[in-house]
N, C-alpha and C. Protein backbone atom coordinates (compact mmCIF):
# COMPACT_ATOMS: atom_id res chain seq x y z
N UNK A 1 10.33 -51.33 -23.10
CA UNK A 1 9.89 -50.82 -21.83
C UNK A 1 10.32 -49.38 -21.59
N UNK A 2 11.19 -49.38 -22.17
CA UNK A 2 11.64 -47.69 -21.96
C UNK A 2 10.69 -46.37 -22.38
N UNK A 3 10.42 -46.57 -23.78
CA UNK A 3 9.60 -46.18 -24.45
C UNK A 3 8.22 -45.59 -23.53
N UNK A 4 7.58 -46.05 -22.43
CA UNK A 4 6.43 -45.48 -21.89
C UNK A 4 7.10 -44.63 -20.76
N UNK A 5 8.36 -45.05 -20.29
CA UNK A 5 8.66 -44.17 -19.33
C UNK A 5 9.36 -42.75 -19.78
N UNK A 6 9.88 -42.78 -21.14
CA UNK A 6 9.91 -41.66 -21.56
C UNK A 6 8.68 -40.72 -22.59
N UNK A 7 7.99 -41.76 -23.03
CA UNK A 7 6.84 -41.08 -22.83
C UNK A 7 5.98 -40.21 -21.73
N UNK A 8 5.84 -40.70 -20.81
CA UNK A 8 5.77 -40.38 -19.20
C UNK A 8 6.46 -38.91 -19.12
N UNK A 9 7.79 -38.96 -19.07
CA UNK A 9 8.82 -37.61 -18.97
C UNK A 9 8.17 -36.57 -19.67
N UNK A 10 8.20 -36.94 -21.24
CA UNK A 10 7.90 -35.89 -22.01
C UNK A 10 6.32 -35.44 -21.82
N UNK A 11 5.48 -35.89 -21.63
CA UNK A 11 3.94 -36.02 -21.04
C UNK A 11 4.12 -34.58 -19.54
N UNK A 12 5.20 -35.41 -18.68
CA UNK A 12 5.26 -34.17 -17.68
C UNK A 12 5.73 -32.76 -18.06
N UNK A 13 6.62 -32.98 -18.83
CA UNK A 13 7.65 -31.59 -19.07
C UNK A 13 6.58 -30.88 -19.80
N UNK A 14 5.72 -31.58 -20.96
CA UNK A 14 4.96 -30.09 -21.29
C UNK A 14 4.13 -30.24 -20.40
N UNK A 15 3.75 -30.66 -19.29
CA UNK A 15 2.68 -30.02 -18.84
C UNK A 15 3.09 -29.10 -17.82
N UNK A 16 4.22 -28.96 -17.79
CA UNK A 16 4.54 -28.12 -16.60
C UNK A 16 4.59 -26.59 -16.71
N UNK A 17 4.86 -26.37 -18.39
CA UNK A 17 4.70 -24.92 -18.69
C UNK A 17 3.22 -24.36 -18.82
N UNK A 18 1.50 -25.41 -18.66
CA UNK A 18 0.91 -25.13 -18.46
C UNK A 18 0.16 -24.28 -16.89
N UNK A 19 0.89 -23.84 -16.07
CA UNK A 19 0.46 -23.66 -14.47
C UNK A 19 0.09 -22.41 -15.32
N UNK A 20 -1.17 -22.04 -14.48
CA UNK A 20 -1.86 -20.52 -15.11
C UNK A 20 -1.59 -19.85 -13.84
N UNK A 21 -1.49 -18.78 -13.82
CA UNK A 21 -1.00 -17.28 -12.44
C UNK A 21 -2.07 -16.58 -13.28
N UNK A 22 -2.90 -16.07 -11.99
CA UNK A 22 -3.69 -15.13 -12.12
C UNK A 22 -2.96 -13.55 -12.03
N UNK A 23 -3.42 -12.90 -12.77
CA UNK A 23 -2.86 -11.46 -12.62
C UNK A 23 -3.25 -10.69 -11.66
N UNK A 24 -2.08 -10.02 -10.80
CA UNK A 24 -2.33 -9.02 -9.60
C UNK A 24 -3.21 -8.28 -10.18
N UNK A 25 -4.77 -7.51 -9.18
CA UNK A 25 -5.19 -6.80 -9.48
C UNK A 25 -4.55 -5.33 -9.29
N UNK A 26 -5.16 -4.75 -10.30
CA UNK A 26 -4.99 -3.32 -10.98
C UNK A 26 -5.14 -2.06 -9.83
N UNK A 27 -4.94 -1.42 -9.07
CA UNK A 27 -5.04 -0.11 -8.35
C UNK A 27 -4.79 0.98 -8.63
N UNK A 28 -5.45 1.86 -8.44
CA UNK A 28 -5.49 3.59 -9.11
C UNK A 28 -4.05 3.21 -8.82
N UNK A 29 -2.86 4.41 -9.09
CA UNK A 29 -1.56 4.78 -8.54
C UNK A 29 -2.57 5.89 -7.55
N UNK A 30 -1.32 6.08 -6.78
CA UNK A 30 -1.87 6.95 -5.78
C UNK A 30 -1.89 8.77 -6.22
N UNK A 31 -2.49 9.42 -5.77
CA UNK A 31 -2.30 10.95 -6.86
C UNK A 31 -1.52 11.81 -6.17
N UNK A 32 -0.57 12.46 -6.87
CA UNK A 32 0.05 13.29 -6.36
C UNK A 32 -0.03 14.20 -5.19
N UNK A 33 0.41 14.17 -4.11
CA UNK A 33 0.05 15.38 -3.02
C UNK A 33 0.01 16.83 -3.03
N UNK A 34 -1.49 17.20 -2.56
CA UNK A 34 -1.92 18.53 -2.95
C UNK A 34 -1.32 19.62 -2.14
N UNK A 35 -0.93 20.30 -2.69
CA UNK A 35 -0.40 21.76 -1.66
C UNK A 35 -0.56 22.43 -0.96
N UNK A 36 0.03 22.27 0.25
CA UNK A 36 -0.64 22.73 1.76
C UNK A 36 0.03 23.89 1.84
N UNK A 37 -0.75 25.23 2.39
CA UNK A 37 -0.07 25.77 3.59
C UNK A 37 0.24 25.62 5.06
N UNK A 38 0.93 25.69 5.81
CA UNK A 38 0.92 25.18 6.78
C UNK A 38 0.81 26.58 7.83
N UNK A 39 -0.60 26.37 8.33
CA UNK A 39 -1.20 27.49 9.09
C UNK A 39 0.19 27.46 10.66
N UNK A 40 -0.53 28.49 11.39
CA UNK A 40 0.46 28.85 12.83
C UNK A 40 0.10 27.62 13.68
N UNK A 41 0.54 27.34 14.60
CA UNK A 41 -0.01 26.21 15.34
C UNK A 41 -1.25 26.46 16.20
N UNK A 42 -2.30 25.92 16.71
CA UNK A 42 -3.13 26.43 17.56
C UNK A 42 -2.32 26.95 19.08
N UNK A 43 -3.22 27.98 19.98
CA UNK A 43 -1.95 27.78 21.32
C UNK A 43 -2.23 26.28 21.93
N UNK A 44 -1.70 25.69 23.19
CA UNK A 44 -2.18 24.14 23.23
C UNK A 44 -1.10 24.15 24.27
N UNK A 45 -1.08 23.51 25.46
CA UNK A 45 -0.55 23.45 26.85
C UNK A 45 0.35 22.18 26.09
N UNK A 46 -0.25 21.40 24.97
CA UNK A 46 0.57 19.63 24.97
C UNK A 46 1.43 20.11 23.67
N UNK A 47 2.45 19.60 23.50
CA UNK A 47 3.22 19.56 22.03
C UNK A 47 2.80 19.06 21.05
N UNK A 48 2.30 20.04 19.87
CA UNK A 48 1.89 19.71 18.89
C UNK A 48 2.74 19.29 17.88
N UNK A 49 2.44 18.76 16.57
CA UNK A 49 3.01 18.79 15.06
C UNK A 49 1.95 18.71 14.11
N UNK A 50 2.79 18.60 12.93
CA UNK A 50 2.07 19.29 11.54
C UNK A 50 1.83 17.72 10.82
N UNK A 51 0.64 17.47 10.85
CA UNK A 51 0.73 16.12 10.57
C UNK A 51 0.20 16.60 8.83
N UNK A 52 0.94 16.17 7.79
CA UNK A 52 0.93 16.54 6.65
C UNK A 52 -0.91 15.92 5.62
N UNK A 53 -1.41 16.43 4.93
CA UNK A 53 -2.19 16.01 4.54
C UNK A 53 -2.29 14.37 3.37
N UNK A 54 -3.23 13.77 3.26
CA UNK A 54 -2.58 12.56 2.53
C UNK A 54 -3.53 11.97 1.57
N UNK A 55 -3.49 11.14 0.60
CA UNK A 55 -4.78 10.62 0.25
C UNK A 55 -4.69 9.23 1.19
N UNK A 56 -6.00 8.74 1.11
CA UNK A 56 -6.61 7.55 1.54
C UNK A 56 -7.24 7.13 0.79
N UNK A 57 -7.40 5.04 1.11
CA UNK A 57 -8.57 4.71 0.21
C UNK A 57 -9.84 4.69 0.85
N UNK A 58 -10.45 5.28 0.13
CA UNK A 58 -12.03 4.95 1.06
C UNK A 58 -12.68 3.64 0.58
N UNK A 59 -11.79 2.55 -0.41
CA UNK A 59 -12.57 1.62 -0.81
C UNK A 59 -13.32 1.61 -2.14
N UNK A 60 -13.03 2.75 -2.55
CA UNK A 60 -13.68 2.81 -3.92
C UNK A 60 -13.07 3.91 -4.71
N UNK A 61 -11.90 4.53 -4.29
CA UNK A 61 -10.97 5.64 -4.52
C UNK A 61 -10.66 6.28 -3.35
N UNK A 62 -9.48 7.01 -4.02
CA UNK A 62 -8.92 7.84 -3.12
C UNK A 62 -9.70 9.10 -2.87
N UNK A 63 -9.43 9.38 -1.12
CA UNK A 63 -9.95 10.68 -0.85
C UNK A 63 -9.13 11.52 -0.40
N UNK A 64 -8.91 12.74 0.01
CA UNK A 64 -7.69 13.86 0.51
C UNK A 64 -8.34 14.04 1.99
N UNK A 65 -6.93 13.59 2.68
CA UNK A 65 -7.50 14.09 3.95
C UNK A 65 -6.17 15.55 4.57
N UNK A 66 -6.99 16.36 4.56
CA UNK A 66 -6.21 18.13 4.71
C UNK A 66 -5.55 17.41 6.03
N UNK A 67 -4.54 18.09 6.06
CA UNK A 67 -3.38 18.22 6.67
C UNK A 67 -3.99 18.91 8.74
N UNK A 68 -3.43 18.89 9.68
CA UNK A 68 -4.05 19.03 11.15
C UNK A 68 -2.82 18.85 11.87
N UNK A 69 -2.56 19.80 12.79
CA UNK A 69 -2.16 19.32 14.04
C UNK A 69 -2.82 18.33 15.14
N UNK A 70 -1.89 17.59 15.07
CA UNK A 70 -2.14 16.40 16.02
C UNK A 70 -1.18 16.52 17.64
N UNK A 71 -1.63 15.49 18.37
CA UNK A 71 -0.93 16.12 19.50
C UNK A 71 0.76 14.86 19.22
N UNK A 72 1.99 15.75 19.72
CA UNK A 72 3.11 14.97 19.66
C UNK A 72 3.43 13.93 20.21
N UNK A 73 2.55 13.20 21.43
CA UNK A 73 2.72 12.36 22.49
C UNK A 73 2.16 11.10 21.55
N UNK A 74 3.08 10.03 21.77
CA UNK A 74 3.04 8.59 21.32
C UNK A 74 3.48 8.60 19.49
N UNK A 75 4.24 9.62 19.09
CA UNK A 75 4.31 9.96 17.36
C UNK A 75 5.76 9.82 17.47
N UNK A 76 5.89 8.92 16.38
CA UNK A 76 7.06 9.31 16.00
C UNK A 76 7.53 10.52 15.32
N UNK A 77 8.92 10.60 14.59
CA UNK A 77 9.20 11.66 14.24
C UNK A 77 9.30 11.93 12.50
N UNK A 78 8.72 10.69 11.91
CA UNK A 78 8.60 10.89 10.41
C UNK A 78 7.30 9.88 9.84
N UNK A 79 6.91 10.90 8.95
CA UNK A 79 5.56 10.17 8.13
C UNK A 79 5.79 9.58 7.01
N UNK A 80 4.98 8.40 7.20
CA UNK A 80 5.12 7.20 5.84
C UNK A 80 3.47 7.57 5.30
N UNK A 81 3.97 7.74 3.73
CA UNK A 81 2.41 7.85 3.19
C UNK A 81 1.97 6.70 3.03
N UNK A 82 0.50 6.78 2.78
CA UNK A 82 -0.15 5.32 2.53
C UNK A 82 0.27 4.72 1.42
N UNK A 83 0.23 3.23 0.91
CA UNK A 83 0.69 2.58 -0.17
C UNK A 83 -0.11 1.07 -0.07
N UNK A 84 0.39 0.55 -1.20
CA UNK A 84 -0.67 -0.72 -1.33
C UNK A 84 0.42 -1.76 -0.78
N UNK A 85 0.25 -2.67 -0.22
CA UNK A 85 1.29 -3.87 0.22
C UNK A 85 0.49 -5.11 -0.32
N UNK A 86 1.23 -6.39 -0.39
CA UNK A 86 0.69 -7.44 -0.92
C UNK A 86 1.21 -8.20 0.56
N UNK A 87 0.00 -9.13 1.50
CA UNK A 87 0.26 -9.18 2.53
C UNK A 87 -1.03 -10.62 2.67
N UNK A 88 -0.17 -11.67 2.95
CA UNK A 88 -1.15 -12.79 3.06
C UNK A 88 -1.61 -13.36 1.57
N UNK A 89 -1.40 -12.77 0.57
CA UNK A 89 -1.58 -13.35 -0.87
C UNK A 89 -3.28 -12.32 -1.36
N UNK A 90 -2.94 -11.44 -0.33
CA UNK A 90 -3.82 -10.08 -1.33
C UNK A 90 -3.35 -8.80 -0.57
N UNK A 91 -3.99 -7.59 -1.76
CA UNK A 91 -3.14 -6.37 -1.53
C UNK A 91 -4.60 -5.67 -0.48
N UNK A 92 -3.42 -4.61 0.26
CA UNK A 92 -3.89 -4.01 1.19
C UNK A 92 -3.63 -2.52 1.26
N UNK A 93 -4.86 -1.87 1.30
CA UNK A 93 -4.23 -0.35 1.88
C UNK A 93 -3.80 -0.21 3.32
N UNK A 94 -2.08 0.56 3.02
CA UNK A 94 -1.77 0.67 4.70
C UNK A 94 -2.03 2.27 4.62
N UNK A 95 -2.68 2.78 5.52
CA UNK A 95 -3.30 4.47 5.56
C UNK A 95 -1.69 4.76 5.95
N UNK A 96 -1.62 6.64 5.49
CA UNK A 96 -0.13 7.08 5.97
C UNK A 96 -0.57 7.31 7.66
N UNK A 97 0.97 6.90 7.99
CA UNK A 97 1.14 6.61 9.55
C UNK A 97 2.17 6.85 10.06
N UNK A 98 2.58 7.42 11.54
CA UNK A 98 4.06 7.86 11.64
C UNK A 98 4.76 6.68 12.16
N UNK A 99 5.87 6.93 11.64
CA UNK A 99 7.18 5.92 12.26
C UNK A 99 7.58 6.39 13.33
């Protein structure tokens, strides 16, 4: 009687090194950031900053979006570039955004 229940065991154990994982898909890396000058500020009654230029995905590659003053109200005070996150069990572009 033993004999089928360790049959049984050994039956499970190899099958356990069979589980297949699909491979994370592949994403450009992101491309190096292009070199800005950083013009004078416009004049402007509200507080501005230099919101740095960045790539984005448009969904089918990256695009460069040039660098702009934005207005300072509701911004934090440092920029996170965009990056891919794995979020819910697929990856996501998060666009750069201030902290």
């Amino acid at each position: 009687m033993r004999k089928p229940h360790l049959l049984l065991v050994a039956a499970m154990l190899g099958l356990a090194g069979c589980v297949a994982v699909a491979p994370a898909p592949v994403y450009p890396q992101v491309p190096p950031p292009i070199s800005e000058t950083i013009p004078n500020p416009p004049v402007s009654e509200r507080p501005l900053t230099w919101q740095p230029g960045h790539w984005d995905w448009s969904g089918s590659g990256y695009a460069w979006r040039p660098g702009e003053y934005v207005s300072r109200e509701g911004r934090g005070s440092l920029w996170q570039d965009g990056y891919w996150a794995f979020n819910g069990g697929v990856w996501q572009w998060v666009p750069g955004h201030w902290l």
